[in-house]
N, C-alpha and C. Protein backbone atom coordinates (compact mmCIF):
# COMPACT_ATOMS: atom_id res chain seq x y z
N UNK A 1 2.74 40.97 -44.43
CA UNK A 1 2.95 39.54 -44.52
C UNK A 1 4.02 39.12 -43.51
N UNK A 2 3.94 38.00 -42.67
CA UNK A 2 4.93 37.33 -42.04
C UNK A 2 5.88 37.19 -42.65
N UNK A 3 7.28 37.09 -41.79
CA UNK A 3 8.47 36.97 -42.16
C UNK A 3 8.52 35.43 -42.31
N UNK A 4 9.44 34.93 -43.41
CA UNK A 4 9.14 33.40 -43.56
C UNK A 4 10.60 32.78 -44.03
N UNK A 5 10.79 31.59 -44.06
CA UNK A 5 12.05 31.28 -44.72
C UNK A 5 12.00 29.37 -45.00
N UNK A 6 13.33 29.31 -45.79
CA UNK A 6 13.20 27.92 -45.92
C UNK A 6 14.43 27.73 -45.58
N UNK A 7 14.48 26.25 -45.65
CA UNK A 7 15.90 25.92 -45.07
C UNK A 7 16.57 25.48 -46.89
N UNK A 8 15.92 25.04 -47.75
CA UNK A 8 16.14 24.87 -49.09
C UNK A 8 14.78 25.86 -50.10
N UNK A 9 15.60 25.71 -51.50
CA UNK A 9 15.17 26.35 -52.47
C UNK A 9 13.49 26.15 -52.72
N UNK A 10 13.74 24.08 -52.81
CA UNK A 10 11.71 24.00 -52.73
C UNK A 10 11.60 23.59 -51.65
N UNK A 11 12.21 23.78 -50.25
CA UNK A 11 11.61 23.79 -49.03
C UNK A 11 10.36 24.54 -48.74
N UNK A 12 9.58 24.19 -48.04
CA UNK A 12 8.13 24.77 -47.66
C UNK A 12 8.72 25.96 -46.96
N UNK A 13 8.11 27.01 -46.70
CA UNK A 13 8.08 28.41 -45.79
C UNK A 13 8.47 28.33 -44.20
N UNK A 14 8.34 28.68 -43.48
CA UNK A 14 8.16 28.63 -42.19
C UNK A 14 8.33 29.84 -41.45
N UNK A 15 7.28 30.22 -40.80
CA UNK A 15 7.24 31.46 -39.82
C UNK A 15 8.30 31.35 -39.05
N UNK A 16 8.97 32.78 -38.95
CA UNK A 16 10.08 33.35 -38.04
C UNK A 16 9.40 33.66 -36.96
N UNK A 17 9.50 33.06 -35.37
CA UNK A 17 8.68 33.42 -34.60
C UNK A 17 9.66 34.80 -33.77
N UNK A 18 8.86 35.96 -33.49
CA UNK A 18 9.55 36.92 -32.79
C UNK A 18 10.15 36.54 -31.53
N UNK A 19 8.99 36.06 -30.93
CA UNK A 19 9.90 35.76 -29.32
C UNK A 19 9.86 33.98 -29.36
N UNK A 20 11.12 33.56 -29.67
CA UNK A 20 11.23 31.61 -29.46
C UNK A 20 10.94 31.21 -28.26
N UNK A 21 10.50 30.33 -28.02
CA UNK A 21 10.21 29.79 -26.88
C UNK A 21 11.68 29.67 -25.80
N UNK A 22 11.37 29.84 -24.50
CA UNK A 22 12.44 29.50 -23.58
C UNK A 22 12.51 27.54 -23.30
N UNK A 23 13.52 27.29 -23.16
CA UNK A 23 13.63 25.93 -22.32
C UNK A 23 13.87 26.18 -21.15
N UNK A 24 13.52 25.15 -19.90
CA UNK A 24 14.08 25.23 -18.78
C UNK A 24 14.96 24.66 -18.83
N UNK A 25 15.58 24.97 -17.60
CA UNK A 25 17.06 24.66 -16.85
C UNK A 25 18.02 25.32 -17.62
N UNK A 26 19.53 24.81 -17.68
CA UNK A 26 20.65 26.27 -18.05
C UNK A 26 20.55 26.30 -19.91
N UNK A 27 20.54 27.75 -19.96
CA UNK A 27 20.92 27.58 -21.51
C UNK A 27 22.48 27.65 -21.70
N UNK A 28 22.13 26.86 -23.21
CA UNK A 28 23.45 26.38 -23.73
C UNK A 28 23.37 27.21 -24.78
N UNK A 29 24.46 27.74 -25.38
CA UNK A 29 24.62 28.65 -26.44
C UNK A 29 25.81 27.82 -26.88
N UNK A 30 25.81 27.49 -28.44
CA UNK A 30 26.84 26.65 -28.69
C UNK A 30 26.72 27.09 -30.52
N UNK A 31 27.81 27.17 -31.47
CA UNK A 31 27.93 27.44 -32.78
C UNK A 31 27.46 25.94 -33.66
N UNK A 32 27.52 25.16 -32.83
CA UNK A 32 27.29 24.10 -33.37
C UNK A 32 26.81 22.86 -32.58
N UNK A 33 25.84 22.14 -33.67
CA UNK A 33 25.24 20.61 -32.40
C UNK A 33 26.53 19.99 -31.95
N UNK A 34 27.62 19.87 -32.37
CA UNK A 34 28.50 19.33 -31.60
C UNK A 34 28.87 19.82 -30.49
N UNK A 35 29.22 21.42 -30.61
CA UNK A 35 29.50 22.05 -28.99
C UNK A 35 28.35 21.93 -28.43
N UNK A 36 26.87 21.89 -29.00
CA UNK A 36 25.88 22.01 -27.85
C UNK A 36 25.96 19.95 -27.08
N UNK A 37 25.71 19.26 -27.73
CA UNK A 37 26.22 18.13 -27.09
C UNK A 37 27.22 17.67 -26.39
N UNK A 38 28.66 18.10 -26.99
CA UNK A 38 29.67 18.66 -25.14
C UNK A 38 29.40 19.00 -24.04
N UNK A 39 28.69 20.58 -24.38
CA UNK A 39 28.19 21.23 -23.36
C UNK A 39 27.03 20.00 -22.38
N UNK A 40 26.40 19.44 -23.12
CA UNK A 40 25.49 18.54 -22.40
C UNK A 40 25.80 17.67 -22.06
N UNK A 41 26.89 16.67 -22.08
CA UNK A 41 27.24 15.78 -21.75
C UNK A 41 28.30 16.29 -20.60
N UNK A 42 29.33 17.45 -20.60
CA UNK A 42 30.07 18.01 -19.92
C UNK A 42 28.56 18.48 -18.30
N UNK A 43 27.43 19.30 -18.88
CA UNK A 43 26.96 19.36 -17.94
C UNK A 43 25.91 18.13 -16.80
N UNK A 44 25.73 17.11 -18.10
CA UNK A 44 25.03 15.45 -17.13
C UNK A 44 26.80 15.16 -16.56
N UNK A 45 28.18 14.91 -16.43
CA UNK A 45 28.98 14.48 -15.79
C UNK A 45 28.99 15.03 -14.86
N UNK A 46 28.85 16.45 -14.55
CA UNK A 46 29.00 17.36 -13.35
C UNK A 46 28.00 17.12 -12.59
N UNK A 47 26.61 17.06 -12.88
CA UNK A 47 25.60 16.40 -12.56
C UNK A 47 26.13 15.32 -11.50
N UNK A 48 26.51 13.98 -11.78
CA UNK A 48 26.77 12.85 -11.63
C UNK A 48 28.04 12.74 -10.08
N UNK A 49 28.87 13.73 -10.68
CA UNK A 49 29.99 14.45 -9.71
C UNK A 49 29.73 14.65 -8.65
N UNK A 50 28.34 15.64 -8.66
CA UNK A 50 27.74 16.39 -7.49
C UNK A 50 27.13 15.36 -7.11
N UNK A 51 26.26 14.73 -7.25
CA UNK A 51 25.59 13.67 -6.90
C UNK A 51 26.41 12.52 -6.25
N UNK A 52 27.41 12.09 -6.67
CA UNK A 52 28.24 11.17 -5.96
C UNK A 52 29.01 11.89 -4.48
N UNK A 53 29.29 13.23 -4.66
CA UNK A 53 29.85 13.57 -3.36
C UNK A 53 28.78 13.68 -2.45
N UNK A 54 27.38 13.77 -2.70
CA UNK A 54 26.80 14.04 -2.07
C UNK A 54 26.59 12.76 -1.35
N UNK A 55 26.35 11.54 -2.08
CA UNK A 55 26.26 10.27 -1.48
C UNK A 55 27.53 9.93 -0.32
N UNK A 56 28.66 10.32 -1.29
CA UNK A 56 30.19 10.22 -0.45
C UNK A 56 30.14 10.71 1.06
N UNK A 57 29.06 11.95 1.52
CA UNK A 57 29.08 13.05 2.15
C UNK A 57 28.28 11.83 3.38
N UNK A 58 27.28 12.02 3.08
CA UNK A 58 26.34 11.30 3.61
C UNK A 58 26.58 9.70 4.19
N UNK A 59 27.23 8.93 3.77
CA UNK A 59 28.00 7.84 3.80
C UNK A 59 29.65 7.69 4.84
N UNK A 60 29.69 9.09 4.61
CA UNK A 60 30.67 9.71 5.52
C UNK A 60 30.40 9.61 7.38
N UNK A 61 28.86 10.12 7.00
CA UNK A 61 28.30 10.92 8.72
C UNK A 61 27.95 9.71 9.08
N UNK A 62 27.36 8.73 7.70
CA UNK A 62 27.04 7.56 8.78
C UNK A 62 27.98 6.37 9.77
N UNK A 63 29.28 6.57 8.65
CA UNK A 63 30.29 6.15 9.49
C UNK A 63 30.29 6.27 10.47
N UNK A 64 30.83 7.57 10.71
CA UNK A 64 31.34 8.29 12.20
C UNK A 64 30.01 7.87 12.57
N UNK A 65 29.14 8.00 13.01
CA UNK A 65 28.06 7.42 13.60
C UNK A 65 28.00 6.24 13.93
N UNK A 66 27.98 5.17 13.47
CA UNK A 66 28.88 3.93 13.57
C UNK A 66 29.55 3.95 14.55
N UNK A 67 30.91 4.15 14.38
CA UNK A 67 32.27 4.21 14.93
C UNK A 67 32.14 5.11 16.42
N UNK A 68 30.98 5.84 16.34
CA UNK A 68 30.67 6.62 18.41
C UNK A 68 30.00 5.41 19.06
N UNK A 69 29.22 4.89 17.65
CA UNK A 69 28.14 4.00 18.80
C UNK A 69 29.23 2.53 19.46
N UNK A 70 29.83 2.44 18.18
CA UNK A 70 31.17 1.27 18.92
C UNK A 70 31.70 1.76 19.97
N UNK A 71 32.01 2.89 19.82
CA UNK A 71 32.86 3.17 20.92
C UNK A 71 32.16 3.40 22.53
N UNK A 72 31.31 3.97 22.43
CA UNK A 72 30.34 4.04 23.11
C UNK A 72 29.75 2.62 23.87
């Protein structure tokens, strides 16, 4: 017989699956939904971080680009 469990006493059964499914992108290992929602919100800011320097970066070259053709 399958391994089974409930989360309560007259909770219905539910199969223990051997191998759980993977998610993509990074796993989060956390003791609790609160650390796993840190972790996620800590990792969408860094997100956001990278993404802005990258704009910063880019916004950068076009300057100087700018500023040869003035001079120029």
């Amino acid at each position: 017989m399958d391994k089974v469990r409930c989360a309560k006493d007259d909770g219905s059964p539910r199969k223990i699956d051997k191998n759980p499914t993977k998610s993509s992108g990074v796993q989060m290992q956390a003791r609790s939904s609160k650390e796993l929602m840190a972790k996620k919100i800590q990792q969408i800011k860094q997100e956001k971080i990278d993404k802005l320097h990258e704009t910063l970066q880019g916004n950068n070259r076009e300057m100087v680009q700018e500023i040869l053709e003035v001079v120029d």
